[in-house]
PDB file of N, CA and C in Angstrom:
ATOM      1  N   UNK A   1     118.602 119.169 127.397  1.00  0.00           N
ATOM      2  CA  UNK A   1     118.197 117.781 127.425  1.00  0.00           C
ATOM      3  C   UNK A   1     119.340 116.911 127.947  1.00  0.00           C
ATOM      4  N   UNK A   2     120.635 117.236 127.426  1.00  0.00           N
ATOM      5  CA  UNK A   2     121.772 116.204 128.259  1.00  0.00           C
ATOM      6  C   UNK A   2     121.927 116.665 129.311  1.00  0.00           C
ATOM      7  N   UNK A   3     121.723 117.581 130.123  1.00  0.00           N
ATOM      8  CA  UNK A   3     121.802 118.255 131.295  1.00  0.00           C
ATOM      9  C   UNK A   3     121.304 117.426 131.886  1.00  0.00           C
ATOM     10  N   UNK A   4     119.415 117.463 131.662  1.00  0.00           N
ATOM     11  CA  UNK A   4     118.763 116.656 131.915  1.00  0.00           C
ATOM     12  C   UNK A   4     119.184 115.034 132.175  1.00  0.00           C
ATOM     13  N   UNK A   5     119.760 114.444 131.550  1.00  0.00           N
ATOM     14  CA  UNK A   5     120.101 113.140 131.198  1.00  0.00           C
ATOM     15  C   UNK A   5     121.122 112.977 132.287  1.00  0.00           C
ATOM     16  N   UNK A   6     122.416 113.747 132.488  1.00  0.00           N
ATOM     17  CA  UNK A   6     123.028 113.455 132.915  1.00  0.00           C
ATOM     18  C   UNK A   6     122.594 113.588 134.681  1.00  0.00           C
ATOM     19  N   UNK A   7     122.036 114.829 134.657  1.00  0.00           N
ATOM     20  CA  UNK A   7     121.545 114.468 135.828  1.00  0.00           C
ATOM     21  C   UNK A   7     120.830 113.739 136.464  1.00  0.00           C
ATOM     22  N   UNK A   8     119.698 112.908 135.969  1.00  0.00           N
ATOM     23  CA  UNK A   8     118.834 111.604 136.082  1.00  0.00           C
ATOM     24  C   UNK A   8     119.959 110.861 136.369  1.00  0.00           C
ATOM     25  N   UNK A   9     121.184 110.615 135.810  1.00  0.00           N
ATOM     26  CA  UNK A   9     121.999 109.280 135.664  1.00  0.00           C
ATOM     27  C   UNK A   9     122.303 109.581 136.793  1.00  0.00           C
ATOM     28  N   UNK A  10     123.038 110.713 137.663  1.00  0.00           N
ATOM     29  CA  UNK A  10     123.950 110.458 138.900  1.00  0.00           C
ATOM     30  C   UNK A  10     122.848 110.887 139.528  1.00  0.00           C
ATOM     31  N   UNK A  11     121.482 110.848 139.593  1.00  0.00           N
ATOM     32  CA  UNK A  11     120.781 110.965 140.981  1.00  0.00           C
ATOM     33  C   UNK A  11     120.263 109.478 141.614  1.00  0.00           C
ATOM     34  N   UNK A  12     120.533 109.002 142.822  1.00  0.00           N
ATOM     35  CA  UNK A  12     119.976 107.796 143.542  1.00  0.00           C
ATOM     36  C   UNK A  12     118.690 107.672 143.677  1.00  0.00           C
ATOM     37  N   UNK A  13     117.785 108.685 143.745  1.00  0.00           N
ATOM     38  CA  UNK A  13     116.805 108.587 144.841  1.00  0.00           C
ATOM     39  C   UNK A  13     115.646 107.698 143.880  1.00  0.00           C
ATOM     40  N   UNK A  14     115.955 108.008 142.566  1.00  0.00           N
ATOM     41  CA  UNK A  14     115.022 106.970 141.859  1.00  0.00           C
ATOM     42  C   UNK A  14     115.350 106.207 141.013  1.00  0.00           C
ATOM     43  N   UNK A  15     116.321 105.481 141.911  1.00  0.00           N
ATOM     44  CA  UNK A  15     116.962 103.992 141.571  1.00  0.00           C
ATOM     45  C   UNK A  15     116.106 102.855 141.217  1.00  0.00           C
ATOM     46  N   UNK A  16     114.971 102.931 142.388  1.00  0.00           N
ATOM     47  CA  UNK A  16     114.161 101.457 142.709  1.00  0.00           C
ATOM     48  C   UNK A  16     112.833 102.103 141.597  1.00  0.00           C
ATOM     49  N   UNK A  17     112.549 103.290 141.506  1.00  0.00           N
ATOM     50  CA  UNK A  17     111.753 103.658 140.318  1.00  0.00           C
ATOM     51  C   UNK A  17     111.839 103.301 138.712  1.00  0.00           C
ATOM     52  N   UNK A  18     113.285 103.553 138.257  1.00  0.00           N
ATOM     53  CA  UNK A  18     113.758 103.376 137.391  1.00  0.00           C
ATOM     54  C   UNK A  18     114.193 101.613 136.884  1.00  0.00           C
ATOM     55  N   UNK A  19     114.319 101.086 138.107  1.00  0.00           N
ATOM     56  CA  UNK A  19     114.558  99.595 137.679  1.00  0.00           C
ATOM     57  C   UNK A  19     113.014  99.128 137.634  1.00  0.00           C
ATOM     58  N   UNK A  20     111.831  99.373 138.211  1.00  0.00           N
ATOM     59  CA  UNK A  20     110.914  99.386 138.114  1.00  0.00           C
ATOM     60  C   UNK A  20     110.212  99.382 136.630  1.00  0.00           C
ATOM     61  N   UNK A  21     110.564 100.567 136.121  1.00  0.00           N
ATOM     62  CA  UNK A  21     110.064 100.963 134.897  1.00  0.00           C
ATOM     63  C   UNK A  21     111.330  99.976 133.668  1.00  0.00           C
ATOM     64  N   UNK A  22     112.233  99.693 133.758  1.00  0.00           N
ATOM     65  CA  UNK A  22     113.054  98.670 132.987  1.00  0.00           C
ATOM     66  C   UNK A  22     112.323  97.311 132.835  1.00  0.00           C
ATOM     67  N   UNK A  23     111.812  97.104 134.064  1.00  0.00           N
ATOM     68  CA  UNK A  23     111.179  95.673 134.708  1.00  0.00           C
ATOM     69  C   UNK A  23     110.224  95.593 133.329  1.00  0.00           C
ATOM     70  N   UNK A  24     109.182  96.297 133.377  1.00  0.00           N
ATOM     71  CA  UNK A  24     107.603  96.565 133.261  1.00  0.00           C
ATOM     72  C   UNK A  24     107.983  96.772 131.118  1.00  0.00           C
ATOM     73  N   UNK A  25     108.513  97.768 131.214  1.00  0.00           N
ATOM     74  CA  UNK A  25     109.151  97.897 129.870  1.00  0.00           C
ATOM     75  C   UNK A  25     109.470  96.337 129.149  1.00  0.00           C
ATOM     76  N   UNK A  26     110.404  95.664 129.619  1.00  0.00           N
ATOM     77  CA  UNK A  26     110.817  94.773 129.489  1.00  0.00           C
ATOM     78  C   UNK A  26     109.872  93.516 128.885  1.00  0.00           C
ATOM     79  N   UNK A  27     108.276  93.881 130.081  1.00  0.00           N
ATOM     80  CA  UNK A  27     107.478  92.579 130.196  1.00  0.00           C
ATOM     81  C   UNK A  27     106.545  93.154 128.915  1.00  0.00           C
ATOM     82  N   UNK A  28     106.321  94.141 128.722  1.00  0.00           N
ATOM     83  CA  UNK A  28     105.854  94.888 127.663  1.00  0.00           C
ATOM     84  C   UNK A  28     106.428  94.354 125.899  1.00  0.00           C
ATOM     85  N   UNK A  29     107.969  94.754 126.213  1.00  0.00           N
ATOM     86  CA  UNK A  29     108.209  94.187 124.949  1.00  0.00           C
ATOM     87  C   UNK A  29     107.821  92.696 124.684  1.00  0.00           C
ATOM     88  N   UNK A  30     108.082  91.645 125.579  1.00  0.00           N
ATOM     89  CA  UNK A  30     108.133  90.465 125.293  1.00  0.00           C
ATOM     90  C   UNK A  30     106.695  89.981 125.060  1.00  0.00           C
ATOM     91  N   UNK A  31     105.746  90.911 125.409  1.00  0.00           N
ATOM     92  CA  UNK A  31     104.255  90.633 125.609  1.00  0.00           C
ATOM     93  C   UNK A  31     104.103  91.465 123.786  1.00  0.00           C
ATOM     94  N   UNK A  32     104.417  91.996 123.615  1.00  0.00           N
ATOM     95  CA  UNK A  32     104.162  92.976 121.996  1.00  0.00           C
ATOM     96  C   UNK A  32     104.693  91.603 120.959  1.00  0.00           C
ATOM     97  N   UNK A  33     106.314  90.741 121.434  1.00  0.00           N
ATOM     98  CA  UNK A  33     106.803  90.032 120.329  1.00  0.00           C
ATOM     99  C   UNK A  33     105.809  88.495 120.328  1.00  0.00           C
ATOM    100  N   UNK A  34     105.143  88.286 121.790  1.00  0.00           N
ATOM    101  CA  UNK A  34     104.508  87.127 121.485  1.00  0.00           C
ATOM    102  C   UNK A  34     102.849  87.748 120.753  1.00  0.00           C
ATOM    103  N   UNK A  35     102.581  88.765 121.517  1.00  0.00           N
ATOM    104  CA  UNK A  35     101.296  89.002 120.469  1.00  0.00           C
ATOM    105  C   UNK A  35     101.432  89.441 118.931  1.00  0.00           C
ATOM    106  N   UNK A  36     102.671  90.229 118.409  1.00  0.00           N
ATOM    107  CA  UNK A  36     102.699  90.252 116.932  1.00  0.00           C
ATOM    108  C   UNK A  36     102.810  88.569 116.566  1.00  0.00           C
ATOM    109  N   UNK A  37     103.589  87.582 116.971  1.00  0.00           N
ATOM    110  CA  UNK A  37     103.683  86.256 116.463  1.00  0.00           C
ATOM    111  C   UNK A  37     102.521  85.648 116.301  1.00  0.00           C
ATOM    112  N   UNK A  38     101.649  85.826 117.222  1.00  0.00           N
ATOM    113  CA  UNK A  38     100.016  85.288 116.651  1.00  0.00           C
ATOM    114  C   UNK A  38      99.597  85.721 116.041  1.00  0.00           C
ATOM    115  N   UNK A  39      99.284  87.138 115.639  1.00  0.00           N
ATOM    116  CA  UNK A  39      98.833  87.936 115.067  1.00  0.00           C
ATOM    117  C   UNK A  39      99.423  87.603 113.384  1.00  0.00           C
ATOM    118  N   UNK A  40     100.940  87.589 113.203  1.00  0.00           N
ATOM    119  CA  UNK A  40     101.102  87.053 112.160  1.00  0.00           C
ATOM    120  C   UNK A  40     100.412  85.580 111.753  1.00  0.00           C
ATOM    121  N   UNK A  41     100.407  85.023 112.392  1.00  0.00           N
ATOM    122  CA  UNK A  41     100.190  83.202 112.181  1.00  0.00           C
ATOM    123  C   UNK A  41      98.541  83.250 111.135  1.00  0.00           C
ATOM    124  N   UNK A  42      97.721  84.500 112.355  1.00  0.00           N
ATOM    125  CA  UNK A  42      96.388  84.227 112.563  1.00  0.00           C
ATOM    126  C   UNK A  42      95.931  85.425 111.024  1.00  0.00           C
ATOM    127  N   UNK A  43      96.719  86.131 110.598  1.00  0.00           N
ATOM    128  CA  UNK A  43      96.433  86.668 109.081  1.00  0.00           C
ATOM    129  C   UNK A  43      97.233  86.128 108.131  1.00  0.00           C
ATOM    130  N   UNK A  44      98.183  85.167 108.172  1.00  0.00           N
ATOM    131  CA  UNK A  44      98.645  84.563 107.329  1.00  0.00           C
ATOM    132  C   UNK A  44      97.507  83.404 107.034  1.00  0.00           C
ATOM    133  N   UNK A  45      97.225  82.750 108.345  1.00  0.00           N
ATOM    134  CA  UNK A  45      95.566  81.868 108.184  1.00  0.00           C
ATOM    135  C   UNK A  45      94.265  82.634 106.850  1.00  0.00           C
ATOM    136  N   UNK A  46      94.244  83.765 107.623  1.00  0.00           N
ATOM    137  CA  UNK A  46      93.218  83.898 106.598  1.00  0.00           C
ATOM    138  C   UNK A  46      93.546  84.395 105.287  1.00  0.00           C
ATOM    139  N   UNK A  47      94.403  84.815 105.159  1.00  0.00           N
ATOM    140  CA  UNK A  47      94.956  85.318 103.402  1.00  0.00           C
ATOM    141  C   UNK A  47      95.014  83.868 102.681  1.00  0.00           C
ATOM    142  N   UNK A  48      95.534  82.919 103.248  1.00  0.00           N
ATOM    143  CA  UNK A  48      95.754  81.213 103.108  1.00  0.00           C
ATOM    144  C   UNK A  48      93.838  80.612 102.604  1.00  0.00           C
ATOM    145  N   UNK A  49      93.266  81.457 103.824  1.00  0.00           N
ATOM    146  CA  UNK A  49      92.021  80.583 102.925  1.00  0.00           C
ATOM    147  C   UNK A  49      91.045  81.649 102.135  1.00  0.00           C
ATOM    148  N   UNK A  50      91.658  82.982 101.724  1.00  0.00           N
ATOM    149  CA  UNK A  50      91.441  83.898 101.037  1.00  0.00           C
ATOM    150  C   UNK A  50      91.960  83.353  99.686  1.00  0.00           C
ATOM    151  N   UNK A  51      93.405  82.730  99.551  1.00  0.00           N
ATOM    152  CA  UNK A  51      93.464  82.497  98.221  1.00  0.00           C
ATOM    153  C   UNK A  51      92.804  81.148  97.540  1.00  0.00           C
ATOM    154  N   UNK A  52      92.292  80.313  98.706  1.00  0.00           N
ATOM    155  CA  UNK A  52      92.220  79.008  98.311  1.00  0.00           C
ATOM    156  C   UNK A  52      90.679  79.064  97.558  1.00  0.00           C
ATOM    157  N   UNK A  53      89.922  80.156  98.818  1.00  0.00           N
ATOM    158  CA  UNK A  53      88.753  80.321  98.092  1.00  0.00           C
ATOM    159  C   UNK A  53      88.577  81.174  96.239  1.00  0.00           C
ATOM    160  N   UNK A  54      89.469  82.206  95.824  1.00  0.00           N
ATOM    161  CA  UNK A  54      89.619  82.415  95.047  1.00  0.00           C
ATOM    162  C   UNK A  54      90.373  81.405  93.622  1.00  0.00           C
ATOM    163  N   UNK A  55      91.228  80.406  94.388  1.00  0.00           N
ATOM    164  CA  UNK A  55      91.220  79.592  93.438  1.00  0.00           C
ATOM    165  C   UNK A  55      90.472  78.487  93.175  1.00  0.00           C
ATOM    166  N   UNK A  56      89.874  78.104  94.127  1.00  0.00           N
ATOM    167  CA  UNK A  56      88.729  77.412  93.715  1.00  0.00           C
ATOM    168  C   UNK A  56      87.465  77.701  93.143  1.00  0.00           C
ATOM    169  N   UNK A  57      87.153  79.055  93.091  1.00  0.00           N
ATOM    170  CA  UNK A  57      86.258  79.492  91.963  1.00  0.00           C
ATOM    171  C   UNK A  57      86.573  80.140  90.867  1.00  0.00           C
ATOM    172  N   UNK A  58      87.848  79.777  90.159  1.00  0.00           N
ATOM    173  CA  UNK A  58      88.717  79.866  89.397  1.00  0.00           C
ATOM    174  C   UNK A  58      88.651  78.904  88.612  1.00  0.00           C
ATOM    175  N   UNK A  59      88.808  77.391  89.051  1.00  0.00           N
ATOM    176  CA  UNK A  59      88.844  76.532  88.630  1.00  0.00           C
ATOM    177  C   UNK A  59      87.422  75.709  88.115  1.00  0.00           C
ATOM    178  N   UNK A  60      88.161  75.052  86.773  1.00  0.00           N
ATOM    179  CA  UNK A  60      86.657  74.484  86.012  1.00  0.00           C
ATOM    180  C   UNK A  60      87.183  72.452  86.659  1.00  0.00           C
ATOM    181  N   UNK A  61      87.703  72.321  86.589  1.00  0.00           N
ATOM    182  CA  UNK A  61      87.995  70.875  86.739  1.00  0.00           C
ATOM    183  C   UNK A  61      89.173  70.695  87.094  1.00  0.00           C
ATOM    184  N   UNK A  62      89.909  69.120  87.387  1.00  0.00           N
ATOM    185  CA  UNK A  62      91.021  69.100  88.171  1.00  0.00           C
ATOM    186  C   UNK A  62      91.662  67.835  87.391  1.00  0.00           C
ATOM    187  N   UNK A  63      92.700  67.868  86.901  1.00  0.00           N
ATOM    188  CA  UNK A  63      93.150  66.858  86.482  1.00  0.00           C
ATOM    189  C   UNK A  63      94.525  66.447  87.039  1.00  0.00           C
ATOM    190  N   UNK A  64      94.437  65.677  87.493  1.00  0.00           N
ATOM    191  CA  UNK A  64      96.040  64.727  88.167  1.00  0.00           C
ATOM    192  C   UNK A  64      96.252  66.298  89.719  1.00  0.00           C
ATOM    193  N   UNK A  65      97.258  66.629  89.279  1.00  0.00           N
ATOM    194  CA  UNK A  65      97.553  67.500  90.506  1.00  0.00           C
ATOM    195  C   UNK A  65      97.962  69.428  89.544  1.00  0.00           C
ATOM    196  N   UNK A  66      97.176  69.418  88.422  1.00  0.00           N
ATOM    197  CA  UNK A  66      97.103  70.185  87.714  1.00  0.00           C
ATOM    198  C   UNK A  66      96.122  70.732  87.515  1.00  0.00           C
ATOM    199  N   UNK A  67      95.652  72.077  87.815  1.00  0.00           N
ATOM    200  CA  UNK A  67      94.211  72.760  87.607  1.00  0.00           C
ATOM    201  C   UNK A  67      94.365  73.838  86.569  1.00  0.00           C
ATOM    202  N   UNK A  68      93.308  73.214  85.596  1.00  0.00           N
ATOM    203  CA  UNK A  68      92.955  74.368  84.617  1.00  0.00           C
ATOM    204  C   UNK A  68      92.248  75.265  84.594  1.00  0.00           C
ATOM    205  N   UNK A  69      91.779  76.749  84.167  1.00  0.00           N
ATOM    206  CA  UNK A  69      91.058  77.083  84.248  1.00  0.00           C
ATOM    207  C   UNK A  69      89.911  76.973  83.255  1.00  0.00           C
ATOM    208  N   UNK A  70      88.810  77.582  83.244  1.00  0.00           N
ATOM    209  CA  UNK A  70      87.840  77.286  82.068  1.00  0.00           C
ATOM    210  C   UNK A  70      88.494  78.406  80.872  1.00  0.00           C
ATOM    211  N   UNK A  71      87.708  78.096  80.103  1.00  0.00           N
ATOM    212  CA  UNK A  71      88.053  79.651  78.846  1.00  0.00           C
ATOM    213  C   UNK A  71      86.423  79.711  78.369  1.00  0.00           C
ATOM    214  N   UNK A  72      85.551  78.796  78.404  1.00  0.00           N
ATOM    215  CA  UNK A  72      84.291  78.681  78.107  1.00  0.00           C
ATOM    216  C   UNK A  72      83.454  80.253  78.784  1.00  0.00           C
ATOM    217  N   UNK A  73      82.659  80.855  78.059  1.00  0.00           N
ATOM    218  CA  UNK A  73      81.793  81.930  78.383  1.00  0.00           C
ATOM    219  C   UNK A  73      80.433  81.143  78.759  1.00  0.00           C
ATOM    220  N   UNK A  74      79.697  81.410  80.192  1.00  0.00           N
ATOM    221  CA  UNK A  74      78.257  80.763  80.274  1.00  0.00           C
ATOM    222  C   UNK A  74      77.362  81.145  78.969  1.00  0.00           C
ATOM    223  N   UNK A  75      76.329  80.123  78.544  1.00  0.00           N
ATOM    224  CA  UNK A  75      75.323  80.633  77.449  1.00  0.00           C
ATOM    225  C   UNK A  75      74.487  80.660  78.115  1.00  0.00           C
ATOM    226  N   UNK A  76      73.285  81.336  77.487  1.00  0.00           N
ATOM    227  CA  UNK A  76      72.002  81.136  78.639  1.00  0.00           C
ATOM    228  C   UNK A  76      71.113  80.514  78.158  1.00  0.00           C
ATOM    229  N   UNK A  77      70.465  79.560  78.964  1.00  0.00           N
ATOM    230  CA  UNK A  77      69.277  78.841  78.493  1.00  0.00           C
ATOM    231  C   UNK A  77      68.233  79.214  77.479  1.00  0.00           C
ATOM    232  N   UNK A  78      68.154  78.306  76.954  1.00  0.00           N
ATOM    233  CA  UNK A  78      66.890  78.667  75.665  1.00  0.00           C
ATOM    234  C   UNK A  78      65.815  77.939  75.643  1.00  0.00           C
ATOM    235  N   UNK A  79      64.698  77.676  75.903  1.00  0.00           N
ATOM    236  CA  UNK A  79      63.629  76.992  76.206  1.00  0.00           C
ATOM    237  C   UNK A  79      63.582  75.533  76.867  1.00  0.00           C
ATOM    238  N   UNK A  80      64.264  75.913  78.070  1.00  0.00           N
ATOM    239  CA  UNK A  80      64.444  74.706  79.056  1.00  0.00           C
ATOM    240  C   UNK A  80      65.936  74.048  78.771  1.00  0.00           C
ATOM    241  N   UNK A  81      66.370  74.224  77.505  1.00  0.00           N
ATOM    242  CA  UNK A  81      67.582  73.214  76.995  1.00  0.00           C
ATOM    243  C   UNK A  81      69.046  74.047  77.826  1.00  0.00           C
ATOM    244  N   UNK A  82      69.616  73.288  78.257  1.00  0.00           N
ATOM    245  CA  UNK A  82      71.779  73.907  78.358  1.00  0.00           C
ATOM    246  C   UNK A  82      72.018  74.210  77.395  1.00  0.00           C
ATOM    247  N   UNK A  83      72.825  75.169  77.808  1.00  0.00           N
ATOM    248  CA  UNK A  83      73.841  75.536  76.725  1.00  0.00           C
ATOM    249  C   UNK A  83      75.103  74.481  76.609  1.00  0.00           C
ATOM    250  N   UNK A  84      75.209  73.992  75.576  1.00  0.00           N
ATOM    251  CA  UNK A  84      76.689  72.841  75.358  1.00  0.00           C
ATOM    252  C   UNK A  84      77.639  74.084  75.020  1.00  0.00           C
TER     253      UNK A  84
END
């Protein structure tokens, strides 16, 4: 394999090949770091309204900038009347 290596390094003939493939490589990475950056943005989005929806059906009421949850168990109706 370093045989290999070394000989690739001192051969010319695929100079303009090899800068070629650096080029392309190159446009590759920078194309992978801008698509992971959306990609993050765009699942951080939805985990964001993954939790919002879970805390909002969490929540029984809202007071000042403080949300409680309920502790109340539903009762079930008894001849038309709510359960208090």
């Amino acid at each position: 394999m370093r045989r290999l290596l070394i000989k690739l390094w001192k051969e010319q003939d695929g100079m303009i090949i090899s800068s070629e493939v650096i080029l392309v490589g190159t446009i590759l990475v920078l194309g992978s770091i801008a698509g992971l950056s959306s990609l993050q943005y765009a699942v951080a989005g939805e985990l964001t309204d993954a939790a919002n929806a879970v805390h909002s059906r969490g929540t029984d009421h809202h007071n000042g900038n403080t949300y409680k949850l309920s502790n109340s168990r539903p009762r079930p109706e008894i001849a038309g009347r709510r359960g208090r």
